[in-house]
C-alpha atoms as a PDB file:
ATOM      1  CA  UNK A   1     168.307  30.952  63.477  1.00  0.00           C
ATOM      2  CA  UNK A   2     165.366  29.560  65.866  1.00  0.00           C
ATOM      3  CA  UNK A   3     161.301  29.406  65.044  1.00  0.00           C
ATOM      4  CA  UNK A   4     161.116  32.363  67.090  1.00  0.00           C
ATOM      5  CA  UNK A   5     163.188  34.691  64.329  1.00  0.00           C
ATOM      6  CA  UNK A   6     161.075  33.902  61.968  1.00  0.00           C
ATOM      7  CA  UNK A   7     158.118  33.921  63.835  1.00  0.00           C
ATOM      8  CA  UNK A   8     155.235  32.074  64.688  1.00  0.00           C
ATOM      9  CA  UNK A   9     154.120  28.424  62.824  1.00  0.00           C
ATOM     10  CA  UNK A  10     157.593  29.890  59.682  1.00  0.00           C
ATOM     11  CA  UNK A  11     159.795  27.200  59.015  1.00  0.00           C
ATOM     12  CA  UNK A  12     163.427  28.377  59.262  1.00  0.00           C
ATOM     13  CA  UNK A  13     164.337  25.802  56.543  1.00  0.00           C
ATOM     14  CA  UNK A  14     161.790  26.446  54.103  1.00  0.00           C
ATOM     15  CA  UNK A  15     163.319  26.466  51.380  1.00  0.00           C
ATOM     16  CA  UNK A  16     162.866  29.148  47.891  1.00  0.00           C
ATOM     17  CA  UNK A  17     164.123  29.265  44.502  1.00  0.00           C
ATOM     18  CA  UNK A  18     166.807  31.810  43.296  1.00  0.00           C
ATOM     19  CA  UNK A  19     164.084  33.604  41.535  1.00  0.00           C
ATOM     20  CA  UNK A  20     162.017  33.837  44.643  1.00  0.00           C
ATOM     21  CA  UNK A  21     164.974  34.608  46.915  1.00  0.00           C
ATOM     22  CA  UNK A  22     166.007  37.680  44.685  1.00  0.00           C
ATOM     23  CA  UNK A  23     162.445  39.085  44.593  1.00  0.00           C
ATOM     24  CA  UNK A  24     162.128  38.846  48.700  1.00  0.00           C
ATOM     25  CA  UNK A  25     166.020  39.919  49.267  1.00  0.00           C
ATOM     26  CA  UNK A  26     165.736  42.944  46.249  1.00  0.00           C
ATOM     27  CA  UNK A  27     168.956  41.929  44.854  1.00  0.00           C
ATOM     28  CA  UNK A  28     169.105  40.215  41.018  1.00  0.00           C
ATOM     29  CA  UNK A  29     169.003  36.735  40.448  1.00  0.00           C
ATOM     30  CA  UNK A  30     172.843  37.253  38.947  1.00  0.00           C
ATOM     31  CA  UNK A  31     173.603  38.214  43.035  1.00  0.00           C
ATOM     32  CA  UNK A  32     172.157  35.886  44.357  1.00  0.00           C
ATOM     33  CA  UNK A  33     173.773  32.510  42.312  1.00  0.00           C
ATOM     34  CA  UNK A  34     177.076  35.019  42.306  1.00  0.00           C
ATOM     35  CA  UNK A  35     176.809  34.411  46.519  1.00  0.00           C
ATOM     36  CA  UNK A  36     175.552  30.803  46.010  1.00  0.00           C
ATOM     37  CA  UNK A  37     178.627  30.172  43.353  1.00  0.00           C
ATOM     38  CA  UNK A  38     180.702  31.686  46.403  1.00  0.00           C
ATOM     39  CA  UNK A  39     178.992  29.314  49.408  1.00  0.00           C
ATOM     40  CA  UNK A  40     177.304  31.935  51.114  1.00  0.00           C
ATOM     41  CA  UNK A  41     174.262  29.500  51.045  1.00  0.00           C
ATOM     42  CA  UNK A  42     175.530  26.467  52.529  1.00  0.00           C
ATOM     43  CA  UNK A  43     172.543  24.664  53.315  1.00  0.00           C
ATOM     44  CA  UNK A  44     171.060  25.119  49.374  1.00  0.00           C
ATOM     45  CA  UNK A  45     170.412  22.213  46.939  1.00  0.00           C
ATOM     46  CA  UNK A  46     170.173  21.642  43.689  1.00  0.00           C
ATOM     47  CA  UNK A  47     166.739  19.395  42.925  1.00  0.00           C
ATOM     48  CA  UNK A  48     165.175  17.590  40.297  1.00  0.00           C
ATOM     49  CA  UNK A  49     165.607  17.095  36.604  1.00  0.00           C
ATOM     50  CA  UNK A  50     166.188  20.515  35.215  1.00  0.00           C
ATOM     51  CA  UNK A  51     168.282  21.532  38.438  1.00  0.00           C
ATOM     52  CA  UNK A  52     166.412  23.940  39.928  1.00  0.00           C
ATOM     53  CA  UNK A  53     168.279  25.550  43.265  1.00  0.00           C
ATOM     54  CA  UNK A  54     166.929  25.798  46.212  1.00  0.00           C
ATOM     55  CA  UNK A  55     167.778  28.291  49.219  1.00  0.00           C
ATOM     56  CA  UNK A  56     167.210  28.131  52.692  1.00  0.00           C
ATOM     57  CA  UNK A  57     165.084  31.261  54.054  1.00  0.00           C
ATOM     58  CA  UNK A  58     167.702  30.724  57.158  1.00  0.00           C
ATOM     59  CA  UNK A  59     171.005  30.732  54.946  1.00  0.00           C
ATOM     60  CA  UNK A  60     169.461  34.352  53.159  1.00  0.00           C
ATOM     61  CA  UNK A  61     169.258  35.433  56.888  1.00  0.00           C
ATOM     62  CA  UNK A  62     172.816  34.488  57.266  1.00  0.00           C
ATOM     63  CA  UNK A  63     173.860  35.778  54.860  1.00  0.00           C
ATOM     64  CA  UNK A  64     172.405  39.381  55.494  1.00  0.00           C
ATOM     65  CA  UNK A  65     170.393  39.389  53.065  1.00  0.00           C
ATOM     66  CA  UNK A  66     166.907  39.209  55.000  1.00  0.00           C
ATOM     67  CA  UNK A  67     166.202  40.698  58.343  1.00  0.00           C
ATOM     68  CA  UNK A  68     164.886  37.991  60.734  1.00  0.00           C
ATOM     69  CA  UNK A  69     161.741  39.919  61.412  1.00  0.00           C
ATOM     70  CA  UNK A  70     161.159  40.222  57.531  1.00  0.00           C
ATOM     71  CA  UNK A  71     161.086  36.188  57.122  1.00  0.00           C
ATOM     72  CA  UNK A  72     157.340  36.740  57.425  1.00  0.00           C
ATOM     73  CA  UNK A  73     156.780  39.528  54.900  1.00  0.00           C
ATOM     74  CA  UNK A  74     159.573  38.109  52.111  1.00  0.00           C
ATOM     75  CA  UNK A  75     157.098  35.087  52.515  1.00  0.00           C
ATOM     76  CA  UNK A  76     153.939  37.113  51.747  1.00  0.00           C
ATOM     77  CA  UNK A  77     155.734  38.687  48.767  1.00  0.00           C
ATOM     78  CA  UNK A  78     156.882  35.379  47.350  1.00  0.00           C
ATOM     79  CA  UNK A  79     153.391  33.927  47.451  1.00  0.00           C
ATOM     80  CA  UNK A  80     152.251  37.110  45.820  1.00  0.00           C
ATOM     81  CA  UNK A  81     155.144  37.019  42.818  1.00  0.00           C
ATOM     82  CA  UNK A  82     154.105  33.348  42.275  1.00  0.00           C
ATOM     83  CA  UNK A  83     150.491  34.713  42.216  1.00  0.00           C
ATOM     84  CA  UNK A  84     150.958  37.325  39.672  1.00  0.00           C
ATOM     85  CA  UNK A  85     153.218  34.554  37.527  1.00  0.00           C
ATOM     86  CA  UNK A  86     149.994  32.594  37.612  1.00  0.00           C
ATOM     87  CA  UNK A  87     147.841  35.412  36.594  1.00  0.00           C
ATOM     88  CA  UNK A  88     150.291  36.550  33.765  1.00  0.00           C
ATOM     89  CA  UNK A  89     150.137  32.692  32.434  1.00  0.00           C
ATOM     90  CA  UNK A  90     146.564  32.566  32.566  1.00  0.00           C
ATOM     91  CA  UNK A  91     146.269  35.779  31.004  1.00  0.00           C
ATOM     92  CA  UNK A  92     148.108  34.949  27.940  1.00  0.00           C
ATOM     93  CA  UNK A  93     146.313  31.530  27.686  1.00  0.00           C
ATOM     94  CA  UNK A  94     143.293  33.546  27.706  1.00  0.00           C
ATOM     95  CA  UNK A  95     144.397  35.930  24.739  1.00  0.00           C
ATOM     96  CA  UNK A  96     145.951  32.119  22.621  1.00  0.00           C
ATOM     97  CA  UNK A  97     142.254  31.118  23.231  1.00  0.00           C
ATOM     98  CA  UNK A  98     140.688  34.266  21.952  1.00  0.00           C
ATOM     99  CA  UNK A  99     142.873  34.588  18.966  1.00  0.00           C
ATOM    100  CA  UNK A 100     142.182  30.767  18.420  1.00  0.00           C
ATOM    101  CA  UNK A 101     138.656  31.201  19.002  1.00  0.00           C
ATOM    102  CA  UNK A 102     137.994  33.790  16.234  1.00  0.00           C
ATOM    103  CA  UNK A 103     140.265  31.660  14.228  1.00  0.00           C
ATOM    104  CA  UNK A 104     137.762  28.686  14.315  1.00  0.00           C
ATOM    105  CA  UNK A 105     134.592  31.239  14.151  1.00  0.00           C
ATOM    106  CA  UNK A 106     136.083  32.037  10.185  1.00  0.00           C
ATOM    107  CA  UNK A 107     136.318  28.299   9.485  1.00  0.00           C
ATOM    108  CA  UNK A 108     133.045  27.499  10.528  1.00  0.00           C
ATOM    109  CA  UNK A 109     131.566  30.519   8.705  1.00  0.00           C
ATOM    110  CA  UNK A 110     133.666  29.913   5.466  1.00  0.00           C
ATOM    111  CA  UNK A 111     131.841  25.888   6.176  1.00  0.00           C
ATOM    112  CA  UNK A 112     128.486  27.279   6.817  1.00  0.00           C
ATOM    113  CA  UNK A 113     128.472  29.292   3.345  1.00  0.00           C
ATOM    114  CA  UNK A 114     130.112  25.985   1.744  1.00  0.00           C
ATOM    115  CA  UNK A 115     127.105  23.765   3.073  1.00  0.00           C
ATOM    116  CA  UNK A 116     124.640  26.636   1.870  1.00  0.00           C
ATOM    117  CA  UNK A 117     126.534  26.606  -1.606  1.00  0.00           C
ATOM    118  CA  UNK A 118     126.034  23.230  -1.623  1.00  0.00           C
ATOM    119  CA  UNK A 119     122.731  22.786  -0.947  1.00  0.00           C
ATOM    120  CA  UNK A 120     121.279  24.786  -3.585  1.00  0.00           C
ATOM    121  CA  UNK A 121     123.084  22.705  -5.867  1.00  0.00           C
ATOM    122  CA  UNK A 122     121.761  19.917  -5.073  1.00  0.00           C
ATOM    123  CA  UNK A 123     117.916  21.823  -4.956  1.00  0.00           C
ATOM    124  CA  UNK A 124     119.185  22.848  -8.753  1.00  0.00           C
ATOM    125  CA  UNK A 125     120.316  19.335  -9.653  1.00  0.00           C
ATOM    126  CA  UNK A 126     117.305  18.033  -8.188  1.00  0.00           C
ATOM    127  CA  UNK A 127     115.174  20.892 -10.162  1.00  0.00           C
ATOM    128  CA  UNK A 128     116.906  19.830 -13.794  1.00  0.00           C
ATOM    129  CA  UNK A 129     116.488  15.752 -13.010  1.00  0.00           C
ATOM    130  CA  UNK A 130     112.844  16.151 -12.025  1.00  0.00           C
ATOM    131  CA  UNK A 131     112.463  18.441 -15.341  1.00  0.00           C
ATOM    132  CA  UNK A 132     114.001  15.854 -17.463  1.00  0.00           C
ATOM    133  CA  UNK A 133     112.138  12.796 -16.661  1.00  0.00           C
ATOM    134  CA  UNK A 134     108.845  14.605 -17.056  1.00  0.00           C
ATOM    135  CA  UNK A 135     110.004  15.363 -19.974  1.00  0.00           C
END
């Protein structure tokens, strides 16, 4: 496959993860490491610590699994699935935050009526010990 299949300034080698190359392709992750299992990728690795694949855009258009003039597109819609993963993370560390939020708004109510509490003991204490040495 040359630069111009892919079109203009798209690497031909970039490479995408199994997740991303099943959501541009339309085909389950299960197909796609079933035709990685059977070398239908040859030019994918396998990278870093937890062994994360990685696909050639060129070896899914090999493969026939990606039209040459949808290199462009399948790029837009992986940059918009990693996108919405994003959102969807932030989204739920926004409801943790909430939840935790309200959680410490109780404790520092319950500690605010504590310190009250408190404090008019000590104005009663004070009261009866003033009361006693006038007395």
């Amino acid at each position: 496959m040359t630069a111009n299949e892919t079109g203009p300034g798209l690497d031909p080698q970039m490479k995408v993860t199994i997740v991303d190359a099943a959501t541009i392709t339309g085909r389950s992750r299960a197909t796609i490491k079933r035709r990685r299992d059977k070398g239908r990728f040859p030019n994918s690795e396998q990278v870093g610590s937890l062994g994360t694949w990685l696909i050639p855009i060129s070896d899914l258009v090999a493969a026939g699994l990606l039209a040459p003039d949808q290199v462009a597109t399948a790029l837009d819609l992986v940059e918009q699935a990693r996108e919405a993963t994003q959102i969807d993370a932030l989204r739920e560390a926004l409801a943790t935050t909430r939840v935790e939020n309200g959680a410490l708004a109780e404790k520092l109510d319950r500690a605010d009526r504590e310190i009250a509490w408190l404090r008019g003991q000590v104005e009663r204490l004070t009261v009866v010990a003033t009361t006693r040495r006038a007395a």
